[in-house]
Protein backbone atom coordinates (compact mmCIF):
# COMPACT_ATOMS: atom_id res chain seq x y z
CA UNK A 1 -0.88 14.49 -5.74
CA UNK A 2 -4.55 13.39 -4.28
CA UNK A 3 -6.96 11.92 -6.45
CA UNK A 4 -10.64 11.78 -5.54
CA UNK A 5 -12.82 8.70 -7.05
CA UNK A 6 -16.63 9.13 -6.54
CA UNK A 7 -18.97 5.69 -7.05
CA UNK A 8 -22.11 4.43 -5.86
CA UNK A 9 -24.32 6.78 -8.18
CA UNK A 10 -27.07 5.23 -10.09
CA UNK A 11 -30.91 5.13 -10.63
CA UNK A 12 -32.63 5.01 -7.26
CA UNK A 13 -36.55 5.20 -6.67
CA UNK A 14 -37.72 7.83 -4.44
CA UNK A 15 -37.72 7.00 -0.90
CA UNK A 16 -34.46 4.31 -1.52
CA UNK A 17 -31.27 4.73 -0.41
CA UNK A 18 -27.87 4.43 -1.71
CA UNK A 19 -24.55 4.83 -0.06
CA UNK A 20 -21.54 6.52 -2.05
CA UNK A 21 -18.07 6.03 -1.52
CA UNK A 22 -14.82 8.42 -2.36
CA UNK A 23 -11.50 6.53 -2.46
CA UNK A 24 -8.34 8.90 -1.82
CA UNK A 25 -5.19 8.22 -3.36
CA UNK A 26 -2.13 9.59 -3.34
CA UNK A 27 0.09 11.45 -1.36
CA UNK A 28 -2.22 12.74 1.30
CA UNK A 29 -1.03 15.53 3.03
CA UNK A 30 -2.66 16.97 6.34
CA UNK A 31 -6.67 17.12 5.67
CA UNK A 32 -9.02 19.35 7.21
CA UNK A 33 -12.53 18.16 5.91
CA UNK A 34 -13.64 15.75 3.72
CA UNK A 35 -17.40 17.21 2.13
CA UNK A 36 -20.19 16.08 -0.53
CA UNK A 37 -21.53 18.64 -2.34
CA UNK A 38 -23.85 18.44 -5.38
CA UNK A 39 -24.90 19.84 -8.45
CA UNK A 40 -28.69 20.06 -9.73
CA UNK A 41 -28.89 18.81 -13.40
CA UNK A 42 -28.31 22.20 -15.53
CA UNK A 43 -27.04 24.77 -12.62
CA UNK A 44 -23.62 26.34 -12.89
CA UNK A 45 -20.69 25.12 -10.83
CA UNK A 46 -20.97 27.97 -8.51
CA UNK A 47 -24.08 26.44 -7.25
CA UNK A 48 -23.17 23.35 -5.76
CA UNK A 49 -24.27 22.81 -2.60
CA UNK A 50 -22.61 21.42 0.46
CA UNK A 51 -24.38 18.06 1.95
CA UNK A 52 -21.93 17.07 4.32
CA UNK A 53 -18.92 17.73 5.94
CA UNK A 54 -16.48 15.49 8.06
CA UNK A 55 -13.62 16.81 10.46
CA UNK A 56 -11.77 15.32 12.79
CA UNK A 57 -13.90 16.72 15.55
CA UNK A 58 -17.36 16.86 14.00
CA UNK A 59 -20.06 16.24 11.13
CA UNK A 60 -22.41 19.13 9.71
CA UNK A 61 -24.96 18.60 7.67
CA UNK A 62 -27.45 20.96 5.11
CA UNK A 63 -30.99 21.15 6.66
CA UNK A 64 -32.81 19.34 3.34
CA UNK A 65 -30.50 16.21 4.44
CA UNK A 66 -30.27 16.26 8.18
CA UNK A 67 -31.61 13.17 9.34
CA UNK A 68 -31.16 11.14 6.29
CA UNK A 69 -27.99 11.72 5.15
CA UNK A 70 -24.98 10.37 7.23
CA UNK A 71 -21.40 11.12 5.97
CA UNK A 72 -18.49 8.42 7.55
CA UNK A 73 -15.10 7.74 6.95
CA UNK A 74 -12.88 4.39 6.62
CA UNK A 75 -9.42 5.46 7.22
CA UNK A 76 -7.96 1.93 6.52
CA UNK A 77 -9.32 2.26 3.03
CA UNK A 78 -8.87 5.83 2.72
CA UNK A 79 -12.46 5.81 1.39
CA UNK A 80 -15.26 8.56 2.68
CA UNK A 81 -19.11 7.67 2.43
CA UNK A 82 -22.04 9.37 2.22
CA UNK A 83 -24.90 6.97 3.33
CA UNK A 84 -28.43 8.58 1.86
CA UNK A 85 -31.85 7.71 2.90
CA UNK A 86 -35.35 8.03 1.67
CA UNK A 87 -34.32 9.95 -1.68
CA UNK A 88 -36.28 12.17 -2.78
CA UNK A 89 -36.75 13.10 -6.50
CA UNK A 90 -35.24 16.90 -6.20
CA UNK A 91 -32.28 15.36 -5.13
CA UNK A 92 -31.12 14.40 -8.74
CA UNK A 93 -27.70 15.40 -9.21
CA UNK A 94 -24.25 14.71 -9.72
CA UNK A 95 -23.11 14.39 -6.31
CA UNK A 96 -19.30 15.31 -5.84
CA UNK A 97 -16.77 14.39 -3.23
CA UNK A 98 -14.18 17.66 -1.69
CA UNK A 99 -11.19 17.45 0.18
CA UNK A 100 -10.01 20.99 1.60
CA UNK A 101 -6.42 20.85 3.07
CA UNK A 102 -5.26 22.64 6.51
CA UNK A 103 -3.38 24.94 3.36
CA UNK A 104 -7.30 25.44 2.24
CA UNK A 105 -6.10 23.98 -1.33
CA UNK A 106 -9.32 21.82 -2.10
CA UNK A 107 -9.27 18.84 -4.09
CA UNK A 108 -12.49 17.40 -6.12
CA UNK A 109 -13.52 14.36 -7.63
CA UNK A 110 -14.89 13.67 -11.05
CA UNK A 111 -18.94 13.18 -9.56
CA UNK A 112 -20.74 10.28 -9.53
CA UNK A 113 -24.43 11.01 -10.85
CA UNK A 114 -27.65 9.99 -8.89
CA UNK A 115 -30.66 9.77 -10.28
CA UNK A 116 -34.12 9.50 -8.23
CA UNK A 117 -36.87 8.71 -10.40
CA UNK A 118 -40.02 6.05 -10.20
């Protein structure tokens, strides 16, 4: 079974950066994407929205991140990152991690929260 393990959250002044991380364990079967999404503070789940997406043959991005965001992968850590620049204060949230199988199963993490505040 696949866990998903979200870190790198934290507090984070606006413009700053932080990079988060998703560590995969588990028995990981064949993967399609790998995606952030995140979840303003007090919206339903069915609102999440999708950052970033990974694939084997290419990287999409939301328009309110492209160009600041930059999603990556370390396949000898099994770890996926999500490298984001000059923060911006709307973009409080807790900020999950997705893996959707070639089976379209999907898998999330727990969230790791980030908070951008001066």
């Amino acid at each position: 079974q696949v866990q998903l393990v979200e870190s790198g959250g934290g507090l984070v002044q606006p413009g700053g950066s932080l990079r988060l991380s998703c560590a995969v364990s588990g028995i990981i079967p064949s993967i399609y994407s790998m995606n952030w999404y995140r979840q303003a503070p007090g919206s339903p789940e069915n609102q999440r929205e999708r950052v970033a997406t990974l694939t084997d043959s290419y990287t999409e991005y939301a328009d309110s991140v492209k160009g600041r965001f930059t999603i990556s992968r370390d396949n000898s850590k099994q770890t996926v990152y999500l490298q984001m620049n000059n923060l911006e204060t709307e973009e409080t949230a807790t900020y999950f991690c997705n893996e959707v199988q070639y089976s379209n199963y999907k898998v999330w993490g727990v969230g790791t929260q980030v908070n951008v505040s001066s």
